[in-house]
Protein backbone atom coordinates (compact mmCIF):
# COMPACT_ATOMS: atom_id res chain seq x y z
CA UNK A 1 4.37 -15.87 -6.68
CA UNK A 2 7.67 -14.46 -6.13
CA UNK A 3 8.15 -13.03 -2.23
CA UNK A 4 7.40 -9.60 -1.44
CA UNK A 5 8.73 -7.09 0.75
CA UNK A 6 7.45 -4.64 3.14
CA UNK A 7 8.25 -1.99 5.43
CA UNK A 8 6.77 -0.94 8.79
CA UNK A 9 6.61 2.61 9.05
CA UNK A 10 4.81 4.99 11.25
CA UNK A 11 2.47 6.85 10.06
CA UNK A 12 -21.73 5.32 0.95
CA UNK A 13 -28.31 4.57 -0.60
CA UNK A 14 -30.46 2.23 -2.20
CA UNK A 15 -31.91 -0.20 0.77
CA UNK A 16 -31.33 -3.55 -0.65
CA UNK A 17 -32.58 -7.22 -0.11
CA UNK A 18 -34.62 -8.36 2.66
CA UNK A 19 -33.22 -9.47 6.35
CA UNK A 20 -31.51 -12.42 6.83
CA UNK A 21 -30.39 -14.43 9.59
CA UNK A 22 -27.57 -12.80 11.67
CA UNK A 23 -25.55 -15.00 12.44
CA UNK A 24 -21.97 -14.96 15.05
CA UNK A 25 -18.86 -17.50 15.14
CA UNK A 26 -18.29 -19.43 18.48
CA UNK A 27 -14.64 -18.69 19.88
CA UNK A 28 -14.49 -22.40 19.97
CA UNK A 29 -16.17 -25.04 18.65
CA UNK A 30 -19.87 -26.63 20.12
CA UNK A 31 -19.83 -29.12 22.34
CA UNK A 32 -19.08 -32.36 20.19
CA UNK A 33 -21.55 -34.64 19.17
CA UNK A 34 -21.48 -38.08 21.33
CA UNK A 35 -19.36 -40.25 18.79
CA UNK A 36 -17.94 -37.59 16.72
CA UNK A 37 -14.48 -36.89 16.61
CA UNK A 38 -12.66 -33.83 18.28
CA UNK A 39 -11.46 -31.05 15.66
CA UNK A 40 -8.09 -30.60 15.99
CA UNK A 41 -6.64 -27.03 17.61
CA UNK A 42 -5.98 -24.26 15.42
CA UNK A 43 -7.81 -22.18 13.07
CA UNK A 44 -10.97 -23.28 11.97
CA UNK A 45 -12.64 -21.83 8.57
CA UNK A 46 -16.35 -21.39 9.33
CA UNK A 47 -17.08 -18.58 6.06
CA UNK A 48 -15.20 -19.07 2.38
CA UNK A 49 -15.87 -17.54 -0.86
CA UNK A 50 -14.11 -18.20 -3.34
CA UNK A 51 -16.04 -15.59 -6.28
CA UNK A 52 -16.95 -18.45 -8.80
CA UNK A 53 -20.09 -16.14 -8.49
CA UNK A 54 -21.50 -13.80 -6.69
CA UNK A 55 -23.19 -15.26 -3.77
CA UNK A 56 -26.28 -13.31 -2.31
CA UNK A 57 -26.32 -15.39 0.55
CA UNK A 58 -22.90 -13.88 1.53
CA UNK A 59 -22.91 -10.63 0.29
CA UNK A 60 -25.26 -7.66 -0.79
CA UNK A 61 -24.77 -4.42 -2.72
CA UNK A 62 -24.00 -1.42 -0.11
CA UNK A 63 -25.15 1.74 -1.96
CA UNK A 64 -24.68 4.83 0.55
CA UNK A 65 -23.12 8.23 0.93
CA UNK A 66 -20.13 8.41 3.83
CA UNK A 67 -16.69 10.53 4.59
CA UNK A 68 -18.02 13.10 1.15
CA UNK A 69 -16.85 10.98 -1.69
CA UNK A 70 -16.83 11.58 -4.82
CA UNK A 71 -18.17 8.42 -6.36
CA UNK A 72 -21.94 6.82 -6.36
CA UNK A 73 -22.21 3.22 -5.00
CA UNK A 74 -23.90 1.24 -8.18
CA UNK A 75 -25.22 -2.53 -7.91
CA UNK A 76 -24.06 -4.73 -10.81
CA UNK A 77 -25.50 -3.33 -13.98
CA UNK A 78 -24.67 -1.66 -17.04
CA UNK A 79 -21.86 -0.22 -15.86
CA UNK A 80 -19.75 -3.16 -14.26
CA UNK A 81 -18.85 -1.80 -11.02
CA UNK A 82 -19.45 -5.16 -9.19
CA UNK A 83 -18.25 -7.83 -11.53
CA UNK A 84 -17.51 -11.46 -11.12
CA UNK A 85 -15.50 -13.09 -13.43
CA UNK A 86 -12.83 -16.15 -14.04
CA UNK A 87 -12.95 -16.82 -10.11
CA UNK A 88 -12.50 -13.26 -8.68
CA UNK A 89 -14.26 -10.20 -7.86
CA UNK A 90 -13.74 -7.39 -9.45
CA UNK A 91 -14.68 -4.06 -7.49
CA UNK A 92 -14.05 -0.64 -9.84
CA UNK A 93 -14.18 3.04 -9.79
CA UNK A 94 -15.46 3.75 -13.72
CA UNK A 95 -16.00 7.49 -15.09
CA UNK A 96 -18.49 7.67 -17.03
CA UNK A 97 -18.29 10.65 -18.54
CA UNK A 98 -20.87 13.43 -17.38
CA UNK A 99 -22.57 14.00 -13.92
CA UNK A 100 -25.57 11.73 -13.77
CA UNK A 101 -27.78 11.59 -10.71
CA UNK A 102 -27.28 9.77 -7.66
CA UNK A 103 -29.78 8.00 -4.81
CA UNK A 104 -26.78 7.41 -2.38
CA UNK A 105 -27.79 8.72 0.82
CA UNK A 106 -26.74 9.19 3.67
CA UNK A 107 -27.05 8.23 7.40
CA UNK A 108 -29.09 11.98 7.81
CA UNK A 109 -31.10 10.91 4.48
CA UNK A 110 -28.77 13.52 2.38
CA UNK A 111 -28.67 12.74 -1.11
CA UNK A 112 -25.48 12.55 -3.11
CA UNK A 113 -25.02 14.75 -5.91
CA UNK A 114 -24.82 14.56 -9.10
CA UNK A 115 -21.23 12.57 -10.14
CA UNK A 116 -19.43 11.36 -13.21
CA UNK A 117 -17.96 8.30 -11.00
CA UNK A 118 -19.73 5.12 -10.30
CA UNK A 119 -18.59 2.41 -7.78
CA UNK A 120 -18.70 -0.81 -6.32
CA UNK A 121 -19.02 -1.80 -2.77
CA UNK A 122 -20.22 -4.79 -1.46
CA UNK A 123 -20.63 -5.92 2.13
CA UNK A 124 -21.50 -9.42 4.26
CA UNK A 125 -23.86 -7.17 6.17
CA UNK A 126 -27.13 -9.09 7.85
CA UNK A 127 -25.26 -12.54 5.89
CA UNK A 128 -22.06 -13.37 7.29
CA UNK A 129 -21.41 -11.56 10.65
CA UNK A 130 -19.03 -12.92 13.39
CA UNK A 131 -17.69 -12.36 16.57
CA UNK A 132 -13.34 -12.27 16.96
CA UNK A 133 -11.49 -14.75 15.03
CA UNK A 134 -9.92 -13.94 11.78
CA UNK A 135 -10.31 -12.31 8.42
CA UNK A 136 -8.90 -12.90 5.10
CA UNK A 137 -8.68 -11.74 1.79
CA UNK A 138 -6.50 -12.15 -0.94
CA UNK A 139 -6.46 -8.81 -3.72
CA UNK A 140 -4.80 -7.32 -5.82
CA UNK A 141 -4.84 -3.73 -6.70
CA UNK A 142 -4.25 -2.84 -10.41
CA UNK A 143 -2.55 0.63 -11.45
CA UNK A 144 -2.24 1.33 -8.01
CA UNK A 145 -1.01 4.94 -6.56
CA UNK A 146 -2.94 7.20 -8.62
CA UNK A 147 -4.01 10.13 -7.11
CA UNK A 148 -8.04 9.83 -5.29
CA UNK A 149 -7.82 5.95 -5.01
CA UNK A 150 -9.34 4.57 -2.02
CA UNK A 151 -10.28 0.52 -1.94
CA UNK A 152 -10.47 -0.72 1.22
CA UNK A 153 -10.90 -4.27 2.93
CA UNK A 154 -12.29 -3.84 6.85
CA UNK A 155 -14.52 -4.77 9.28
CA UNK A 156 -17.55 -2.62 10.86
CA UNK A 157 -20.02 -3.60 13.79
CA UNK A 158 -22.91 -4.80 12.72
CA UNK A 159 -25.68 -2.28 15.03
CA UNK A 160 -24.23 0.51 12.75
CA UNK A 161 -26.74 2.63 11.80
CA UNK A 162 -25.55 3.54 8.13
CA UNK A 163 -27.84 2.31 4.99
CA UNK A 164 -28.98 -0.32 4.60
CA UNK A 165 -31.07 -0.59 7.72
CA UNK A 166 -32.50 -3.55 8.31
CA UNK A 167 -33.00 -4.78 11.90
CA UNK A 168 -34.30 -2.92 14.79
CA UNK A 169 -31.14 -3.15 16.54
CA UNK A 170 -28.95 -0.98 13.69
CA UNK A 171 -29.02 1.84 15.40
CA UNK A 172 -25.67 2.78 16.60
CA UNK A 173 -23.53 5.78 15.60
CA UNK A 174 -19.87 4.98 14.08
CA UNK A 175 -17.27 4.29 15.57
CA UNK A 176 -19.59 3.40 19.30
CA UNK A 177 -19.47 -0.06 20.51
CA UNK A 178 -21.83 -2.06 18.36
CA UNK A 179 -20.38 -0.17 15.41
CA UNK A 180 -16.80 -0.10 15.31
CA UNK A 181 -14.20 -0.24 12.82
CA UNK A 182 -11.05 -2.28 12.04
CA UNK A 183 -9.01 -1.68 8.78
CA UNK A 184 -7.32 -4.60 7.46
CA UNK A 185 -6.10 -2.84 4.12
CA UNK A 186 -6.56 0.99 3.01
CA UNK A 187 -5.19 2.31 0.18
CA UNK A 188 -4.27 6.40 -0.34
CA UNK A 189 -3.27 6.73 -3.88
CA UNK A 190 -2.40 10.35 -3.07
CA UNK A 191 0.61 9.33 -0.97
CA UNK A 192 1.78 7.18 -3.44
CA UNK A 193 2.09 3.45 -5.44
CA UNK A 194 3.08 0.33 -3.18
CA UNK A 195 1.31 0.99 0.39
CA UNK A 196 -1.27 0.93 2.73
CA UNK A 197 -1.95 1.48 6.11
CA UNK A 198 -3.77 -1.30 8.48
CA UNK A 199 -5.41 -0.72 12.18
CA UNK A 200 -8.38 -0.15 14.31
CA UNK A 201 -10.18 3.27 14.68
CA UNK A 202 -9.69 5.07 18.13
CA UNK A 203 -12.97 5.60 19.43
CA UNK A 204 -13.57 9.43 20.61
CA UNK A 205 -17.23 10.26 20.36
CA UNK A 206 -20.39 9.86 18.05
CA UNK A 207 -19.60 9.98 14.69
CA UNK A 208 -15.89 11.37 15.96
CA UNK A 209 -12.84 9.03 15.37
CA UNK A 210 -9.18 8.93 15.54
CA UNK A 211 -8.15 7.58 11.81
CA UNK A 212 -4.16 7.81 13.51
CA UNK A 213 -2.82 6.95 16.11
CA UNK A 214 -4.15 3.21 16.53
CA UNK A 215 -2.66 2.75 12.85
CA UNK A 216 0.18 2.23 10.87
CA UNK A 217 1.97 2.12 7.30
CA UNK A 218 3.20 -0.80 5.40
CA UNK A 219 4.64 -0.59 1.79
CA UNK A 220 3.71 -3.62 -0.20
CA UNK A 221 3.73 -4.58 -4.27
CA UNK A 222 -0.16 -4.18 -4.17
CA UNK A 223 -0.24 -4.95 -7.97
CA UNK A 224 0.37 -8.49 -6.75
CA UNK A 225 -1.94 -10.69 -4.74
CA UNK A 226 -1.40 -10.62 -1.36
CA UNK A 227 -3.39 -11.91 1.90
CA UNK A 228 -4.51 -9.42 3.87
CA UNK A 229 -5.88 -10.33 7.78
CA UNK A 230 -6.77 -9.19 11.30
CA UNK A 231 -7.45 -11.95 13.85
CA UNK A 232 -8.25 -11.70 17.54
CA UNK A 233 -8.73 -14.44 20.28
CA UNK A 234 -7.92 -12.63 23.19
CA UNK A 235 -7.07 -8.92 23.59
CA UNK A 236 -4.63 -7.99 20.46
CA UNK A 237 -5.38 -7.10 16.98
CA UNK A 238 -2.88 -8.55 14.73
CA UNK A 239 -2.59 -7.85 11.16
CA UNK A 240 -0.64 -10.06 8.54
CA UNK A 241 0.60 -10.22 5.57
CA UNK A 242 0.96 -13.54 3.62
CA UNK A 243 0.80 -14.64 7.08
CA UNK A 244 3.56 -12.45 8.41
CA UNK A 245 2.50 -9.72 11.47
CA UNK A 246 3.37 -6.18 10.20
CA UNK A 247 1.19 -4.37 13.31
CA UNK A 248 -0.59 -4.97 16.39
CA UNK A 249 -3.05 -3.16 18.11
CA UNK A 250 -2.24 -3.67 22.07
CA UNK A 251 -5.30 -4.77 23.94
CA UNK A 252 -7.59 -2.91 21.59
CA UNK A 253 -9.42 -6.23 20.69
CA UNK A 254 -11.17 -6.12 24.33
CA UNK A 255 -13.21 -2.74 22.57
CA UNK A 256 -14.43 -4.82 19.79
CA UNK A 257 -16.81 -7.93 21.27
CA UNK A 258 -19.58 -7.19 19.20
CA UNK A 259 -20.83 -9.44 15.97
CA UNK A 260 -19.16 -7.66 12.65
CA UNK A 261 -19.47 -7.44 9.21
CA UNK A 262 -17.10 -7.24 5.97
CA UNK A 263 -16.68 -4.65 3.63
CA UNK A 264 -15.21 -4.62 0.04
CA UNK A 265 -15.19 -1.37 -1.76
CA UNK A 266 -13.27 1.15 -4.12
CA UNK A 267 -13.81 4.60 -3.45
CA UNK A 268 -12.76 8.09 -5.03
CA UNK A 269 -11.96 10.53 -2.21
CA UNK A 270 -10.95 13.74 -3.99
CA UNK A 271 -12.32 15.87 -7.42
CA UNK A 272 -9.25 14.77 -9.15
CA UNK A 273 -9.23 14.26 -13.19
CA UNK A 274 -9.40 10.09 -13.70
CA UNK A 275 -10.33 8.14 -16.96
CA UNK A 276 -11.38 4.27 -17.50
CA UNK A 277 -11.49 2.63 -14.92
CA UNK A 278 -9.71 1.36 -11.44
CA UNK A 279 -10.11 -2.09 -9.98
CA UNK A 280 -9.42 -4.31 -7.11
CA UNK A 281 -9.19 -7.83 -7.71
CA UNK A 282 -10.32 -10.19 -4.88
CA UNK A 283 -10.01 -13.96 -5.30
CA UNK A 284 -11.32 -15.14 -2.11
CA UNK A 285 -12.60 -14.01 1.37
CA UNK A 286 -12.64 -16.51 4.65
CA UNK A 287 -13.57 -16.00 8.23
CA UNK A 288 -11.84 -18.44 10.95
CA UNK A 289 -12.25 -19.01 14.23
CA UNK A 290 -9.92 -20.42 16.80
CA UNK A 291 -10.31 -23.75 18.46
CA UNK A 292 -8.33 -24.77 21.57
């Protein structure tokens, strides 16, 4: 893969499945076992999957209605909005043609209305949930910068109260503690081919965020795989690259000690005219954590 170059600049319900196990990452590793040797310091991968299928045990459908878009959130079916194939993911936005119903709801028990666009969005929700360390995914973005795109890679506290609901405890308001929200990757086809902007979410009020001032821009050739991460030991959020920083969030880690869960989707966020079909490419997701 040849390098890349980037610039800093300023700048959704069916229920599915049953519960499972939450589970959280240690911030460093259990006491060893009498006899058993010491890891060694560094980064430790506790979660990696590498799409040679589609793992339920990791992942599950997330079929809701949030921020008014445009597209319904489909499981895998007919229309292939959720697709695993030669050892990626692939996550579309498909038009289908005519406005078909839609059982998205959302958080209020709204119903979506009718829409021509399907999606996929899947997320680790109530599988793999941890506390700090880091996140990673390498994807690809095909066609990229045409106008309404929206895929996304981030993070969201796992007591949020959007569908599914599950446990007991998922009852907390976005962006609250217990249901906040990092961005690790965002992409706004309206402003254009080649970027995306990376950050946490301010936290104002219920359901009231700051989408601004906590973030920032980075162009990138998004038509080429790249590694996309946000790690936190201590009390910065710093977002990479291919393993280069291009933004950190100053302290804001200390608002975010909650267990939280992945999300992979592609969304449409306007009315715009689109035909066939968008897609994000994801070969692999891991978690880490850090071991002194």
């Amino acid at each position: 893969m040849k390098p890349f170059s980037f610039t800093v600049v300023l700048a959704s319900a069916l229920l599915s499945c049953a519960c499972s196990e939450r589970q959280t990452s240690r911030e460093s590793s259990e006491p060893e076992a009498k006899g058993e040797p010491r890891l060694t310091s560094g980064w430790q991968v506790d979660f990696f999957d590498d799409f040679d299928t589609f793992n339920p045990d990791n992942w599950q459908d997330q079929m809701l209605w949030v921020n008014n878009e445009f597209q319904c959130y489909v499981p895998d079916n007919e229309f292939g909005t959720r697709e695993v194939s030669d050892g990626s993911l692939k996550l579309k936005v498909i038009n289908i043609g005519e406005a078909c119903p839609c059982d998205n709801l959302d958080k209020h028990g709204n119903k979506h209305p009718d829409t021509q666009y399907v999606a996929g969005r899947i997320a680790s929700k109530n599988r793999k949930e941890f506390i700090k360390g880091k996140w990673t995914a390498r994807l690809k973005v095909w066609d990229n910068g045409q106008a309404s795109m929206f895929p996304a890679w981030w993070l969201l506290g796992a007591r949020n109260n959007e569908p599914p609901v599950q446990e007991a405890d998922e009852n907390v308001p976005w962006p609250m503690p217990g249901s906040g929200e990092i961005d690790i990757f965002e992409h706004h086809g309206d402003h254009g081919a080649d970027h995306f902007t990376t950050g946490a979410i301010k936290r104002l009020d219920e359901d009231k965020g700051d989408w601004w001032s906590l973030r920032t821009a980075v162009e990138a050739t998004l038509g080429e795989y790249h590694e996309y991460s946000v790690e936190w030991v201590g009390s910065d959020l710093v977002y990479r690259v291919d393993g280069v920083e291009v933004h950190r969030n100053v302290g804001e880690g200390d608002n975010y000690p909650e267990p939280m869960f992945a999300i992979l989707n592609f969304a449409k966020i306007t009315d715009s005219p689109m035909s066939g079909e968008w897609v994000m490419e994801v070969d692999w997701v891991k978690h880490e954590y850090w071991q002194d």
